[in-house]
PDB file of N, CA and C in Angstrom:
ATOM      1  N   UNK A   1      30.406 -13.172   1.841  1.00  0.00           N
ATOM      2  CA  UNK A   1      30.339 -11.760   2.151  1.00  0.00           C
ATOM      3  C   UNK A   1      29.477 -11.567   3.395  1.00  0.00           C
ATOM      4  N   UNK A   2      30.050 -10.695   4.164  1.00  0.00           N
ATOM      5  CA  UNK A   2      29.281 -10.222   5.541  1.00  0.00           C
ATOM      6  C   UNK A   2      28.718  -9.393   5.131  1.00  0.00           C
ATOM      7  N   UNK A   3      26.728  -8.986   5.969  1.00  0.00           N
ATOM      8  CA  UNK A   3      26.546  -8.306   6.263  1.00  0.00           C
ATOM      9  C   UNK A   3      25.768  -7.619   7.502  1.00  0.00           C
ATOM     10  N   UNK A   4      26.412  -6.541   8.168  1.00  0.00           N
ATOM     11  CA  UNK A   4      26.427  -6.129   9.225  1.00  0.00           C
ATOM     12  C   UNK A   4      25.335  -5.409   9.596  1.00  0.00           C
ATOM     13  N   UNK A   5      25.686  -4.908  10.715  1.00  0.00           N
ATOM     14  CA  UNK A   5      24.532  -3.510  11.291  1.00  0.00           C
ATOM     15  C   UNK A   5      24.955  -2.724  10.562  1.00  0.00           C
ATOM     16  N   UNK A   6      25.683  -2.239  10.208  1.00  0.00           N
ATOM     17  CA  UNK A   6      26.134  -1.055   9.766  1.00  0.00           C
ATOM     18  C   UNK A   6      25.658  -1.233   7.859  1.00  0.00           C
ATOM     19  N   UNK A   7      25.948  -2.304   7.733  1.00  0.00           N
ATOM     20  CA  UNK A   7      25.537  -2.396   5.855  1.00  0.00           C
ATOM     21  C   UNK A   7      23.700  -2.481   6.391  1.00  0.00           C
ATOM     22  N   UNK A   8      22.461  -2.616   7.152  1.00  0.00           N
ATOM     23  CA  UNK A   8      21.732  -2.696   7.167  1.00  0.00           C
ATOM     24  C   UNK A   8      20.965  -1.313   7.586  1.00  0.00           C
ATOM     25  N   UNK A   9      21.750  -0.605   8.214  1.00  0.00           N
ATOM     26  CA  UNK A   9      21.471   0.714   8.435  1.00  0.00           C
ATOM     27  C   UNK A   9      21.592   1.703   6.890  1.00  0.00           C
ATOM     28  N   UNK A  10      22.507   1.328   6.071  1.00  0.00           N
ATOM     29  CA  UNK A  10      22.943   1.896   4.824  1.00  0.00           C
ATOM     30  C   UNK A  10      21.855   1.396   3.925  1.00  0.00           C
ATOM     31  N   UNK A  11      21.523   0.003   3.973  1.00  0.00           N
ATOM     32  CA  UNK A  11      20.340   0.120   3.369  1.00  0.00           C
ATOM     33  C   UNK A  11      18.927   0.569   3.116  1.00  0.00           C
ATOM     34  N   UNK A  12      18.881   0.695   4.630  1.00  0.00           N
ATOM     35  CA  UNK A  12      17.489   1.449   5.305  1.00  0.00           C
ATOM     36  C   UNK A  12      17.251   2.970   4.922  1.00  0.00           C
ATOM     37  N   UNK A  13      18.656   3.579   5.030  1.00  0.00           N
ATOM     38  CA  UNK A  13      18.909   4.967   4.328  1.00  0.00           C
ATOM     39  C   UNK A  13      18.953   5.103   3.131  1.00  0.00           C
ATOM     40  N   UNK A  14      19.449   4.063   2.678  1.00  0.00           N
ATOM     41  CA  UNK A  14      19.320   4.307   0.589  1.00  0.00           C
ATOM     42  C   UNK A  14      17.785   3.598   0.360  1.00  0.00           C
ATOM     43  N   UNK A  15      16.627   2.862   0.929  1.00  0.00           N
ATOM     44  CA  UNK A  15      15.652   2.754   0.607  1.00  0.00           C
ATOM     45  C   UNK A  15      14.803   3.774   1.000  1.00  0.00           C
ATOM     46  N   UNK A  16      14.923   4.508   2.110  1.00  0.00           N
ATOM     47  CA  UNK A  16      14.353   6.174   2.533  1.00  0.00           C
ATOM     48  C   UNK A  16      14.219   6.991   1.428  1.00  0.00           C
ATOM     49  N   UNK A  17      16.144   6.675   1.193  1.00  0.00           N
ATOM     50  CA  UNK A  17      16.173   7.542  -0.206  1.00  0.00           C
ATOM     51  C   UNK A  17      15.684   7.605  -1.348  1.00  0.00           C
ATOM     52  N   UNK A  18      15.338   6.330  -1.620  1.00  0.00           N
ATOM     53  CA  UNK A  18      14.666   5.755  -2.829  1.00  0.00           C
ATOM     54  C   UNK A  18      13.325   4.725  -2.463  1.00  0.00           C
ATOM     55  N   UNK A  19      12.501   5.453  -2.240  1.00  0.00           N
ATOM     56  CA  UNK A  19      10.969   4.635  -2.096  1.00  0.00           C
ATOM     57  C   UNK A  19      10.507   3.474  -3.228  1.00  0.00           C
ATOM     58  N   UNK A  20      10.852   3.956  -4.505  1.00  0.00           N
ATOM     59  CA  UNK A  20      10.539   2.654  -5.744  1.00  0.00           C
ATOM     60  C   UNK A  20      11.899   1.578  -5.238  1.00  0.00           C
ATOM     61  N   UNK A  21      12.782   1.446  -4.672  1.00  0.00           N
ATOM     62  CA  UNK A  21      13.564   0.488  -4.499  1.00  0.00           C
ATOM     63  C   UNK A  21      12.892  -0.731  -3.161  1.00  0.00           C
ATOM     64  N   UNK A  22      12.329   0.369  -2.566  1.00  0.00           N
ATOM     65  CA  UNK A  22      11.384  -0.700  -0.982  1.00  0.00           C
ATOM     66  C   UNK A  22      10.454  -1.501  -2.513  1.00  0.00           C
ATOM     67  N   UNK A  23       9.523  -0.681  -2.934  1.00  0.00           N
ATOM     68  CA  UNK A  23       8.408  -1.987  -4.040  1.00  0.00           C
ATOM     69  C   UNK A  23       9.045  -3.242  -4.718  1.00  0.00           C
ATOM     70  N   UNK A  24      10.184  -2.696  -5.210  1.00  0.00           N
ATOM     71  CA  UNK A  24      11.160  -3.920  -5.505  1.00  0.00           C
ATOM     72  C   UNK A  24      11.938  -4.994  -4.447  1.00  0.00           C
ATOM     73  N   UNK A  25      11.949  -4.078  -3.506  1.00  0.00           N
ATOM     74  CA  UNK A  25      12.865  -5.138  -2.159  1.00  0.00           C
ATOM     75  C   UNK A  25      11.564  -6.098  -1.987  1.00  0.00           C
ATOM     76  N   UNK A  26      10.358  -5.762  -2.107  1.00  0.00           N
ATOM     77  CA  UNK A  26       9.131  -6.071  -0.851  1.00  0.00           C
ATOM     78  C   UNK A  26       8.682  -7.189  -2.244  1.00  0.00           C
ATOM     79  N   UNK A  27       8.906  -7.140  -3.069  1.00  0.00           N
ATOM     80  CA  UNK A  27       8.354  -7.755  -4.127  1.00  0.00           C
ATOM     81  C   UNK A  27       9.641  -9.122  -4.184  1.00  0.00           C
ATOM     82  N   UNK A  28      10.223  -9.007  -4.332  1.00  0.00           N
ATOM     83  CA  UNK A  28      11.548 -10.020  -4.096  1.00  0.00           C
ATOM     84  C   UNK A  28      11.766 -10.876  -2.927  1.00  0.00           C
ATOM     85  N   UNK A  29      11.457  -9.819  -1.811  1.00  0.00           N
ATOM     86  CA  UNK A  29      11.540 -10.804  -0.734  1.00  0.00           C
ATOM     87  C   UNK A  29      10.159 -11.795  -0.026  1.00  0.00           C
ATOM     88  N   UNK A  30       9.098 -11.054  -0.597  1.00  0.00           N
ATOM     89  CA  UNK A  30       7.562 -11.421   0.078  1.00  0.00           C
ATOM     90  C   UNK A  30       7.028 -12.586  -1.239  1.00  0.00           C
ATOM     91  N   UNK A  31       7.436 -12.351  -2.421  1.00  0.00           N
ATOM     92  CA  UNK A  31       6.591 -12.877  -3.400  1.00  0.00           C
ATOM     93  C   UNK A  31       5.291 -12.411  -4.215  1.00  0.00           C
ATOM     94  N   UNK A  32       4.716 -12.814  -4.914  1.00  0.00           N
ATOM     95  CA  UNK A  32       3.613 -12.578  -5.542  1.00  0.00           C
ATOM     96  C   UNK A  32       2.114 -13.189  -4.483  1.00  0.00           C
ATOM     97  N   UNK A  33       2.470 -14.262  -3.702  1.00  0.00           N
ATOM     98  CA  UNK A  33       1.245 -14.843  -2.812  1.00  0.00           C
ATOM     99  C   UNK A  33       0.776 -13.014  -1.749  1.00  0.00           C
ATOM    100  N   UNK A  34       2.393 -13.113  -1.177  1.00  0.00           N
ATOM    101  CA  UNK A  34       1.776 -12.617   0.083  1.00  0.00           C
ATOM    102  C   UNK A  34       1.946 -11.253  -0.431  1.00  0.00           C
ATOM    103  N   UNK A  35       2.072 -10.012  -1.529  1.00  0.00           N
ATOM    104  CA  UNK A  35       2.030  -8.967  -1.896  1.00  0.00           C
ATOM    105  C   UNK A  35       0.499  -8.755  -2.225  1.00  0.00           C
ATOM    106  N   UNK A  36      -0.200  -9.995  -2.841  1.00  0.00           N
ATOM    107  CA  UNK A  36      -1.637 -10.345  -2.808  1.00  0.00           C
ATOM    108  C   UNK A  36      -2.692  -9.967  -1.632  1.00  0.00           C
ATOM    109  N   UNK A  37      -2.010 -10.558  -0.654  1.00  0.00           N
ATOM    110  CA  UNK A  37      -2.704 -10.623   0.799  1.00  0.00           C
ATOM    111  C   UNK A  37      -3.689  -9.118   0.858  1.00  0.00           C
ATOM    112  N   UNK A  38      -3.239  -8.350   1.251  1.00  0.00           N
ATOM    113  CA  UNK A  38      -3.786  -7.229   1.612  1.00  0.00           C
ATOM    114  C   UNK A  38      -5.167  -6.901   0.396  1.00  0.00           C
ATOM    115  N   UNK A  39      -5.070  -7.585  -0.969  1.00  0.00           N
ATOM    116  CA  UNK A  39      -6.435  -6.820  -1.106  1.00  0.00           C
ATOM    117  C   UNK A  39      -7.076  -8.172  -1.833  1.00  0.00           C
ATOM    118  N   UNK A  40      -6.508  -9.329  -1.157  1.00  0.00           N
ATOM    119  CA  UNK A  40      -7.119 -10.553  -0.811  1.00  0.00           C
ATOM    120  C   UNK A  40      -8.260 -10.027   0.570  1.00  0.00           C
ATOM    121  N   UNK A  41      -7.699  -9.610   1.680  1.00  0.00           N
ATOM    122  CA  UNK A  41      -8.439  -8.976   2.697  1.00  0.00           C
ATOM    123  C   UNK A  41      -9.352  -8.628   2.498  1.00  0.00           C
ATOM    124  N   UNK A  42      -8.791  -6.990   1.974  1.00  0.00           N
ATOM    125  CA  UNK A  42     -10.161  -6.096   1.123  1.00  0.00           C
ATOM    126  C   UNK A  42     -11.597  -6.573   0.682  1.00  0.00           C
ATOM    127  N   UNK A  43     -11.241  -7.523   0.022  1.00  0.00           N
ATOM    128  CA  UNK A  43     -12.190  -8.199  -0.887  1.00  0.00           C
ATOM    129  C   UNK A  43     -12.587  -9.126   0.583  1.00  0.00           C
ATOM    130  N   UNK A  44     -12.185  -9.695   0.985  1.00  0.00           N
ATOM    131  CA  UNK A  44     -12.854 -10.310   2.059  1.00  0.00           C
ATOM    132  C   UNK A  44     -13.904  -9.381   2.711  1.00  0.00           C
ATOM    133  N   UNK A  45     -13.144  -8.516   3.314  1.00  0.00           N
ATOM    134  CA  UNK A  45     -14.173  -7.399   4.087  1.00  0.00           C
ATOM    135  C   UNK A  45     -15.259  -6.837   3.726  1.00  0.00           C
ATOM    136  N   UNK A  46     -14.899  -6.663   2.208  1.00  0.00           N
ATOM    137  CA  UNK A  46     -16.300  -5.964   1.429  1.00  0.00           C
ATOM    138  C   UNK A  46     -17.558  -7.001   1.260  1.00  0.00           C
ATOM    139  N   UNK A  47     -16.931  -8.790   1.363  1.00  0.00           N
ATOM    140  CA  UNK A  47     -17.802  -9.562   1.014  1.00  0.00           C
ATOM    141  C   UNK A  47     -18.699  -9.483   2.232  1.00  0.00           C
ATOM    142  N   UNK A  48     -17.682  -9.434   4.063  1.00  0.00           N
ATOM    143  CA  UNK A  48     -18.834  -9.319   4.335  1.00  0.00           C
ATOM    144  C   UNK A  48     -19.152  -8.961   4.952  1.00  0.00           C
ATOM    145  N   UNK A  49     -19.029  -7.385   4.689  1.00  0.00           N
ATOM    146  CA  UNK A  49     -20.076  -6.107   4.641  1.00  0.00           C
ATOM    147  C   UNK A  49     -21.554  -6.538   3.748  1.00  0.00           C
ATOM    148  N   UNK A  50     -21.064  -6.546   2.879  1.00  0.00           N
ATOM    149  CA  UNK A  50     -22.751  -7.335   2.121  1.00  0.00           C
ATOM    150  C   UNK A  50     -23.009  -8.287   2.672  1.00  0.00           C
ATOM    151  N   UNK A  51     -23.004  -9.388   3.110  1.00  0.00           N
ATOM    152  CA  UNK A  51     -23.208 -10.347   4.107  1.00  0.00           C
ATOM    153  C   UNK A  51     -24.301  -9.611   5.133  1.00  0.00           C
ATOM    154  N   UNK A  52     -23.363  -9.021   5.875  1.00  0.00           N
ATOM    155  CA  UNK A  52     -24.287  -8.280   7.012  1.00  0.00           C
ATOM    156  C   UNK A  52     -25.122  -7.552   7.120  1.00  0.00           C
ATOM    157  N   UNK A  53     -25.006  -6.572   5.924  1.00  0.00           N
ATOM    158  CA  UNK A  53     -26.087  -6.226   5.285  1.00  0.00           C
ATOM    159  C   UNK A  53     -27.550  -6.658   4.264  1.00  0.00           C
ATOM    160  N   UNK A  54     -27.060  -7.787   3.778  1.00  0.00           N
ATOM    161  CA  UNK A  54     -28.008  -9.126   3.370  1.00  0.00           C
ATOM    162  C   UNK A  54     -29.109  -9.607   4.612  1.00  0.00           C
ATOM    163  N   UNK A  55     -28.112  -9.798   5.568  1.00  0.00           N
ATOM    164  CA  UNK A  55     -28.659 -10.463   7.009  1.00  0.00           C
ATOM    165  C   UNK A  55     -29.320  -9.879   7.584  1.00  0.00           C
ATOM    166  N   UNK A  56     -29.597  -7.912   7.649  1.00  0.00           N
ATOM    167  CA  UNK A  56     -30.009  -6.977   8.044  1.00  0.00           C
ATOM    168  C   UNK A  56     -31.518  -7.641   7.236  1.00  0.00           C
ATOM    169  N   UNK A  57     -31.050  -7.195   5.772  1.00  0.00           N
ATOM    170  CA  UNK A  57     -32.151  -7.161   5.288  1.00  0.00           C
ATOM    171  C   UNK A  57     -33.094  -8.206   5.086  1.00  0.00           C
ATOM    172  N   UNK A  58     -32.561  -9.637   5.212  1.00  0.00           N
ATOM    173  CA  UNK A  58     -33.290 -10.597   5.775  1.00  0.00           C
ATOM    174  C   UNK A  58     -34.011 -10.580   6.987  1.00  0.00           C
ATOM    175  N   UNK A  59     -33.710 -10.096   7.614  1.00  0.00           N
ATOM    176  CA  UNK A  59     -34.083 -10.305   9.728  1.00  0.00           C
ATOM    177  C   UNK A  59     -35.393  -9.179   9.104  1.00  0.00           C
ATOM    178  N   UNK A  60     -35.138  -8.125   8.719  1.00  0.00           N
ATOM    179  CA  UNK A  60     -36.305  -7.204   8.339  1.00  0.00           C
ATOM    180  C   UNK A  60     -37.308  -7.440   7.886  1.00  0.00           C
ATOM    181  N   UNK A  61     -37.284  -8.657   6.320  1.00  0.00           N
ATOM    182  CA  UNK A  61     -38.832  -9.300   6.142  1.00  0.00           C
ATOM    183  C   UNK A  61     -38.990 -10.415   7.046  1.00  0.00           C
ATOM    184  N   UNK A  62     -37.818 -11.495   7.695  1.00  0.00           N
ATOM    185  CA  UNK A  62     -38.648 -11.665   8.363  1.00  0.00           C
ATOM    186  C   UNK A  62     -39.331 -11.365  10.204  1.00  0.00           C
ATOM    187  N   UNK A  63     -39.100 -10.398  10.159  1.00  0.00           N
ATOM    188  CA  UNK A  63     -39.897  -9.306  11.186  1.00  0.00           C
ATOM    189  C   UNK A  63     -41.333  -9.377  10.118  1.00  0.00           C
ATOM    190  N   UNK A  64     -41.664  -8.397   8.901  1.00  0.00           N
ATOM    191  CA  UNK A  64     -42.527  -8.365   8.214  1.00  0.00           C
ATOM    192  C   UNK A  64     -43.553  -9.277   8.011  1.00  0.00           C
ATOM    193  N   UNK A  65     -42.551 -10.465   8.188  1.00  0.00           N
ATOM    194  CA  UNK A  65     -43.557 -12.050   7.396  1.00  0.00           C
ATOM    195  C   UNK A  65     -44.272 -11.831   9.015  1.00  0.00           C
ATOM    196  N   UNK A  66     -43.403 -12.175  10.530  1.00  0.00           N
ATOM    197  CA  UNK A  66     -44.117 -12.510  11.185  1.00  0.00           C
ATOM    198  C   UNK A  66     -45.297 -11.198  11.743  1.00  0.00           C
ATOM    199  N   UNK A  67     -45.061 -10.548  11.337  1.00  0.00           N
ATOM    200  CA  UNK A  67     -46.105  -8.996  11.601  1.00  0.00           C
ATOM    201  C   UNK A  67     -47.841  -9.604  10.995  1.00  0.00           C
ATOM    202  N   UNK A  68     -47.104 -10.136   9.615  1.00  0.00           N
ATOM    203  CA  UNK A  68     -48.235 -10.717   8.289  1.00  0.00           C
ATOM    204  C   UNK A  68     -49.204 -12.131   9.033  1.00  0.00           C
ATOM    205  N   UNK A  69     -48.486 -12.927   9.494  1.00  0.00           N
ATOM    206  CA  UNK A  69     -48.709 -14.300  10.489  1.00  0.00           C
ATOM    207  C   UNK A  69     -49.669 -13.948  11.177  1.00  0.00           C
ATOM    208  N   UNK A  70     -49.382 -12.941  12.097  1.00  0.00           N
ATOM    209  CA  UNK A  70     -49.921 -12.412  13.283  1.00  0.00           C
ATOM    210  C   UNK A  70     -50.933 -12.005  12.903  1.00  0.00           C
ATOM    211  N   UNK A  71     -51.067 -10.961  12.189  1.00  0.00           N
ATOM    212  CA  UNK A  71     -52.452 -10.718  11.456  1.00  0.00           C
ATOM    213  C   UNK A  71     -52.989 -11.255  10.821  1.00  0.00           C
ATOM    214  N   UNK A  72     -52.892 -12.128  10.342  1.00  0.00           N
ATOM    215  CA  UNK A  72     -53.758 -13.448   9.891  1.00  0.00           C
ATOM    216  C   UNK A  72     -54.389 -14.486  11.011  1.00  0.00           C
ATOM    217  N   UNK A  73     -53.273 -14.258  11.669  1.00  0.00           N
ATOM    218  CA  UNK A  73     -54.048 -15.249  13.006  1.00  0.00           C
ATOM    219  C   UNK A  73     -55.261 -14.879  13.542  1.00  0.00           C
ATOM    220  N   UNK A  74     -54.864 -13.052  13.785  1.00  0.00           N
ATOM    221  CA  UNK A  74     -55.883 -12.501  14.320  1.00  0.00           C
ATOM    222  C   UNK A  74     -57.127 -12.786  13.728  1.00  0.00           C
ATOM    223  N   UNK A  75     -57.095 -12.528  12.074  1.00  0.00           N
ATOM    224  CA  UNK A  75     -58.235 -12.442  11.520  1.00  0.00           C
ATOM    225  C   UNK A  75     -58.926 -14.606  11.601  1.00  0.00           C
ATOM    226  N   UNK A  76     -58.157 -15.033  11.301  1.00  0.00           N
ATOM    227  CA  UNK A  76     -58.512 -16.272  11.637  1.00  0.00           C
ATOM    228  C   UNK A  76     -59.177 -16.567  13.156  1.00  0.00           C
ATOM    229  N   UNK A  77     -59.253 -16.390  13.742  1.00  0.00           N
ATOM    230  CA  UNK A  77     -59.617 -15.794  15.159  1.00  0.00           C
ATOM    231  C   UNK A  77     -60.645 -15.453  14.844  1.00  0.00           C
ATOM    232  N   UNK A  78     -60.882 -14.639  14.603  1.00  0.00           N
ATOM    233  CA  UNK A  78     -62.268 -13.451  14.864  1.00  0.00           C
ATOM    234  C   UNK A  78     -63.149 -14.364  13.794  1.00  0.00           C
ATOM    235  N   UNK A  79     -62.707 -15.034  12.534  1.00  0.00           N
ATOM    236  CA  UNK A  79     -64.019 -15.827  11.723  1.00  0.00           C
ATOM    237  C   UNK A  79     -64.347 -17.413  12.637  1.00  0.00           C
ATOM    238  N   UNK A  80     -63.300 -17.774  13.215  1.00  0.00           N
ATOM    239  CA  UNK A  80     -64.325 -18.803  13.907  1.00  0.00           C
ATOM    240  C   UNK A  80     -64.328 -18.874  14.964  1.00  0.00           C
ATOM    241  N   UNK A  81     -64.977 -17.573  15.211  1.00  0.00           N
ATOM    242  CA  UNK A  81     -65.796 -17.228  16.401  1.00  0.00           C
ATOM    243  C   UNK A  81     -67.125 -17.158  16.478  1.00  0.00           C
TER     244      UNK A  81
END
């Protein structure tokens, strides 16, 4: 059996027509892996958003620690003097 431009245009119009028939086309033709993908992503992205935000909040104490260093040095300083 042929199919044409014209049977592919008819399909495009009867899946317009019917939106639950694309979830079924897209599910049949893509699989269960790659219907996954997209909130395989998601979950990627959110991991690392926390990541970067982890890293934020790391770089921040240690800014803090070396603030703490510094002032210890100082005071180490000034006693053996």
């Amino acid at each position: 059996m042929d199919f044409g431009v014209q049977d592919l245009q008819d399909l495009i119009q009867l899946l317009e027509q019917h939106p639950e028939w694309k979830s079924l086309l897209r599910a049949s033709l893509l699989g269960d892996e790659l219907l996954r993908l997209p909130a395989a992503v998601e979950e990627l992205a959110e991991a690392q958003r926390r990541t970067e935000q982890r890293v934020e909040e790391l770089a921040e104490a240690q800014r803090r620690t070396e603030r703490a260093v510094g002032l210890l040095a100082q005071q180490v300083g000034r006693l053996s003097d």
